[in-house]
N, C-alpha and C. Protein backbone atom coordinates (compact mmCIF):
# COMPACT_ATOMS: atom_id res chain seq x y z
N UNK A 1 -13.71 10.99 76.17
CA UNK A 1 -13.68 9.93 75.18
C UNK A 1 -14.51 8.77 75.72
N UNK A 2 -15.52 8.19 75.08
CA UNK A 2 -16.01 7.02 75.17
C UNK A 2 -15.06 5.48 74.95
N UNK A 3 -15.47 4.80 75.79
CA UNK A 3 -14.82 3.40 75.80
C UNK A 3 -14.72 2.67 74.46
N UNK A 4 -16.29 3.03 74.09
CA UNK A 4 -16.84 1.99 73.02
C UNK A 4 -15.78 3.11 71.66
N UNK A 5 -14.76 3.96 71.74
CA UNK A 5 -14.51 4.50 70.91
C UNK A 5 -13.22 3.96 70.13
N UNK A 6 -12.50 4.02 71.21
CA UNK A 6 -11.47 3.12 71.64
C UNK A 6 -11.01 1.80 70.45
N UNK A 7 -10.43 1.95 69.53
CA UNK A 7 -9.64 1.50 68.26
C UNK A 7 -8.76 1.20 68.10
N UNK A 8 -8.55 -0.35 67.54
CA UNK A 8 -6.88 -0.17 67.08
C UNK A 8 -5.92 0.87 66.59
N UNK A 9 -6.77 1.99 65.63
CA UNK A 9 -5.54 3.02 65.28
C UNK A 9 -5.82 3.98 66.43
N UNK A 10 -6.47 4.34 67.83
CA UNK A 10 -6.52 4.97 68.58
C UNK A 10 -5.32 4.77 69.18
N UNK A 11 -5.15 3.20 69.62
CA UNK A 11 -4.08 2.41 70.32
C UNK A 11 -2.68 3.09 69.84
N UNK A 12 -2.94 2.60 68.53
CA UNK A 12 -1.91 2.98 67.60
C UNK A 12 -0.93 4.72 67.84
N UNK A 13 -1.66 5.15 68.01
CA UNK A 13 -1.66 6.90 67.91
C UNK A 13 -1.30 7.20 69.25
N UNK A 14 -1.89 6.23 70.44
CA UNK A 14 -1.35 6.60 72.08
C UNK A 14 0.05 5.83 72.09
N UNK A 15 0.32 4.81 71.24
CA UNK A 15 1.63 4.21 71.69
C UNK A 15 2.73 5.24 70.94
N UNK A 16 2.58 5.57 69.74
CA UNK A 16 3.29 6.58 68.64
C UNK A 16 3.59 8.04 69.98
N UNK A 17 2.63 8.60 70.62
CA UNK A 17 2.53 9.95 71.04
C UNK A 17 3.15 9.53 72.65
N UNK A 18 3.44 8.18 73.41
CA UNK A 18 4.61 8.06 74.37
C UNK A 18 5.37 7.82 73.70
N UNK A 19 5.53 7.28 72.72
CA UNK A 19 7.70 6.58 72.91
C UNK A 19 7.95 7.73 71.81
N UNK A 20 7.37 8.46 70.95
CA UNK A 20 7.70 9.11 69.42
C UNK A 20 7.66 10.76 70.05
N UNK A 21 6.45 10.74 70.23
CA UNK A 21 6.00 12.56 69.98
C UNK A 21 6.05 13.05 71.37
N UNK A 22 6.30 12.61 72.58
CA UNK A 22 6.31 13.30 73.49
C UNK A 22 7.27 14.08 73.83
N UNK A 23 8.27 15.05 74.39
CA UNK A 23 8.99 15.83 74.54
C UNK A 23 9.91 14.78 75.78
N UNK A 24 9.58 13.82 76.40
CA UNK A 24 10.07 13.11 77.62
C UNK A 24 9.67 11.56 77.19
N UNK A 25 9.78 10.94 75.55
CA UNK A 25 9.25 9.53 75.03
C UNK A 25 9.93 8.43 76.61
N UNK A 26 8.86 7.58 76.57
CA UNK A 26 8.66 6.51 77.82
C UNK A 26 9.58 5.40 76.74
N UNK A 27 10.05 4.23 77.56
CA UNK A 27 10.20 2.75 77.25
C UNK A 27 9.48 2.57 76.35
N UNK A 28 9.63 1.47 75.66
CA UNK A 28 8.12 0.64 74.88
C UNK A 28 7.75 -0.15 76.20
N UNK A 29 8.62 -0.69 76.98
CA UNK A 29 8.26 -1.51 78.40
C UNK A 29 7.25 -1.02 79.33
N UNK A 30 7.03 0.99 79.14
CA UNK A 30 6.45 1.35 80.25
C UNK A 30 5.08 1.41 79.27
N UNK A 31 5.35 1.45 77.70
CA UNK A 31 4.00 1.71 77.03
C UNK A 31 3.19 -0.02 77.42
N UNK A 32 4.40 -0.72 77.18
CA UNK A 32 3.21 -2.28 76.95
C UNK A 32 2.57 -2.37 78.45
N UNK A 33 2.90 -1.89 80.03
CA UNK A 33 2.30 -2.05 81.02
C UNK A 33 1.45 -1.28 80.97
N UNK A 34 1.15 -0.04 80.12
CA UNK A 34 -0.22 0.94 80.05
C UNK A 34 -0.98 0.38 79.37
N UNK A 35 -0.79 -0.80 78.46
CA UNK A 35 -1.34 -1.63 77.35
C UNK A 35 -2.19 -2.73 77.69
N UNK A 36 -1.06 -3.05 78.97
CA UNK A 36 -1.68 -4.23 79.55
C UNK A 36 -2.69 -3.79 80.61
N UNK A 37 -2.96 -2.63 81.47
CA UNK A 37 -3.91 -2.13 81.99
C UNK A 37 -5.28 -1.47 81.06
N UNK A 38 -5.08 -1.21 80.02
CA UNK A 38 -5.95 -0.72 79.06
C UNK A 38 -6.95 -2.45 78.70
N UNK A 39 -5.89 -2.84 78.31
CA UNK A 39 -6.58 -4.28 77.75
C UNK A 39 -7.29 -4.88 79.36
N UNK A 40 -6.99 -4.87 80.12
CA UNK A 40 -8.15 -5.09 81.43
C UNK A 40 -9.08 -4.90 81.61
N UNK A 41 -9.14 -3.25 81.36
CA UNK A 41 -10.35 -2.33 81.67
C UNK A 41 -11.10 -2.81 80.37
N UNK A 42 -11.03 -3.15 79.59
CA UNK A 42 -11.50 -3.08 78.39
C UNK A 42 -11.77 -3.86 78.77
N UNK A 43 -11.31 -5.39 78.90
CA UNK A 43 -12.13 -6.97 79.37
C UNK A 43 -13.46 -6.79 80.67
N UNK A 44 -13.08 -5.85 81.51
CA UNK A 44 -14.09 -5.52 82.04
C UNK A 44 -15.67 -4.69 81.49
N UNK A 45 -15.09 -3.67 80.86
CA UNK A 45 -16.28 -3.30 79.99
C UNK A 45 -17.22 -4.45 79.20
N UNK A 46 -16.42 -5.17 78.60
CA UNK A 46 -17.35 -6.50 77.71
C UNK A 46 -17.66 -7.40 78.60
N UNK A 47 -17.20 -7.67 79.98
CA UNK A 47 -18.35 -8.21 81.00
C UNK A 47 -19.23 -7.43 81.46
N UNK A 48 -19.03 -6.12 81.60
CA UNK A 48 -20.42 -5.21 81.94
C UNK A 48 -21.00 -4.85 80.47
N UNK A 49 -20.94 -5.38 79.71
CA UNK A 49 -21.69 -5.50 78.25
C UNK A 49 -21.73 -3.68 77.58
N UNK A 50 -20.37 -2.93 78.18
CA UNK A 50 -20.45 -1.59 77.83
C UNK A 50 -19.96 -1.77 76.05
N UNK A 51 -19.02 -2.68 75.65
CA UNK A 51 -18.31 -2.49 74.50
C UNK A 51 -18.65 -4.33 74.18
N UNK A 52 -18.71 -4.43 72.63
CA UNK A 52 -18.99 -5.49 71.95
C UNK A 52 -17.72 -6.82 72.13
N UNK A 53 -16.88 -6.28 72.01
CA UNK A 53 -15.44 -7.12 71.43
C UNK A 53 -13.89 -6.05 71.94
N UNK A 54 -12.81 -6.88 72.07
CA UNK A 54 -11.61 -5.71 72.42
C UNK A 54 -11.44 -5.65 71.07
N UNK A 55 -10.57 -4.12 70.81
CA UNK A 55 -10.31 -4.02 69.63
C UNK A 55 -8.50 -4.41 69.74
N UNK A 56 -8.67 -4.75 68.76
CA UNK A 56 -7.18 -5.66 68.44
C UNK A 56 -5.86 -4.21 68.39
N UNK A 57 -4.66 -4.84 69.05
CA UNK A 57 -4.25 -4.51 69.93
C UNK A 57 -2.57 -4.70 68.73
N UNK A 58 -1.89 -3.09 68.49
CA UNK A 58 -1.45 -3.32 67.71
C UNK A 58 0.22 -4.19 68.41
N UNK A 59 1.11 -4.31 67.43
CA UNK A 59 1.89 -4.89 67.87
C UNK A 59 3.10 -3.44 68.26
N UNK A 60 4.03 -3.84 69.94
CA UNK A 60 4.62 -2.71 70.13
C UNK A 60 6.43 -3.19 69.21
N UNK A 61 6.95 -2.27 69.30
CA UNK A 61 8.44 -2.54 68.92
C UNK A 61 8.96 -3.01 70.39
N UNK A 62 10.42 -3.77 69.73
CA UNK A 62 11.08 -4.69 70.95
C UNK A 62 12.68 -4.13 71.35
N UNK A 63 12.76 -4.01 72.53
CA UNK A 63 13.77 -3.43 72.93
C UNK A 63 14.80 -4.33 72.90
N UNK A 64 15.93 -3.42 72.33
CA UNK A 64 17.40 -4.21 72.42
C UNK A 64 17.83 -4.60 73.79
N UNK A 65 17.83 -6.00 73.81
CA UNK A 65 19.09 -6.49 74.84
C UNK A 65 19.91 -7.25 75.26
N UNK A 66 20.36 -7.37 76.07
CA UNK A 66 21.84 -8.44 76.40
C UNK A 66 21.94 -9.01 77.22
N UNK A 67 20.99 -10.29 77.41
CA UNK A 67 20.70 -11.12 78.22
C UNK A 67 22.36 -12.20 78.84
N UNK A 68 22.82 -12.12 77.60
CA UNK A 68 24.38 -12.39 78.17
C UNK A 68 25.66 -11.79 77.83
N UNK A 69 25.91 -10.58 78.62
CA UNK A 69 26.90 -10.12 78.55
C UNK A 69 28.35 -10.52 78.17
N UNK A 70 29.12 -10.60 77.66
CA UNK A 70 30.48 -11.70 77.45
C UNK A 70 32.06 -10.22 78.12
N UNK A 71 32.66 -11.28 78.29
CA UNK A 71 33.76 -10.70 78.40
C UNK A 71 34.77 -10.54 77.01
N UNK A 72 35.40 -9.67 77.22
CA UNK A 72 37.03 -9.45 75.78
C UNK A 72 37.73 -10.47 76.02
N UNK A 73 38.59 -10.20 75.39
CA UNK A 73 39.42 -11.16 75.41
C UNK A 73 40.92 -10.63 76.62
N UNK A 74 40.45 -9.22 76.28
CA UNK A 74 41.83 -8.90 77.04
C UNK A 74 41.20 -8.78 79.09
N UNK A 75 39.96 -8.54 78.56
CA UNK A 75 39.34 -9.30 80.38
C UNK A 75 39.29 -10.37 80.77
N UNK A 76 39.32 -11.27 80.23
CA UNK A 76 39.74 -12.66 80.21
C UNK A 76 40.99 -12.98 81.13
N UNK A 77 41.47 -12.66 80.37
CA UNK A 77 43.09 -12.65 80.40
C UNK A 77 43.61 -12.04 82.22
N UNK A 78 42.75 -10.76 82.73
CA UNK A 78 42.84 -10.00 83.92
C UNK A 78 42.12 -10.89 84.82
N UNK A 79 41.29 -11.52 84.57
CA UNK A 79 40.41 -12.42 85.32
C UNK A 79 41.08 -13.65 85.55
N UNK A 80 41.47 -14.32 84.54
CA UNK A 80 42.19 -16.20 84.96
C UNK A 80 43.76 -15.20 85.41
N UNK A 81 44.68 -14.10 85.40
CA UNK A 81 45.75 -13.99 85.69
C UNK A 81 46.27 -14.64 86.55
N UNK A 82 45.23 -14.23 87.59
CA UNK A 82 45.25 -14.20 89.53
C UNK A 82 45.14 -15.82 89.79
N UNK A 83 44.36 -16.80 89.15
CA UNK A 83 43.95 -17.89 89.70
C UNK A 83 45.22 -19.05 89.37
């Protein structure tokens, strides 16, 4: 495959075929660090004047999470018992 080939729906189709179609789907976390090395190489090519422009870079899906965990009520309760 050529650099200069390299497309938003190409992008599109490599992020779909890790997290969707593979038999072993990756993170979206491990796709956006292949994303973010792709988009490098690519900034390098348009300083060595191999490719015109990056091609725009689709948007990935966002992983659920739980930046603050909470306690129950009935853990609560096991936790202040003791104090």
């Amino acid at each position: 495959m050529q650099i200069s080939s390299i497309d938003t729906q190409k992008i599109a189709d490599y992020i779909e075929s890790r997290t969707n179609l593979a038999k072993e789907p990756v993170k979206i976390k491990t796709v956006k660090y292949d994303l973010i090395a792709l988009r490098l190489v690519l900034k390098y090519c348009i300083l060595k004047k191999w490719i015109d422009a990056l091609p725009l870079f689709p948007q990935t899906k966002r992983e659920p999470t739980n930046p603050r965990p909470w306690f129950e009520l009935d853990e609560w309760k096991n936790n202040i018992a003791p104090i």
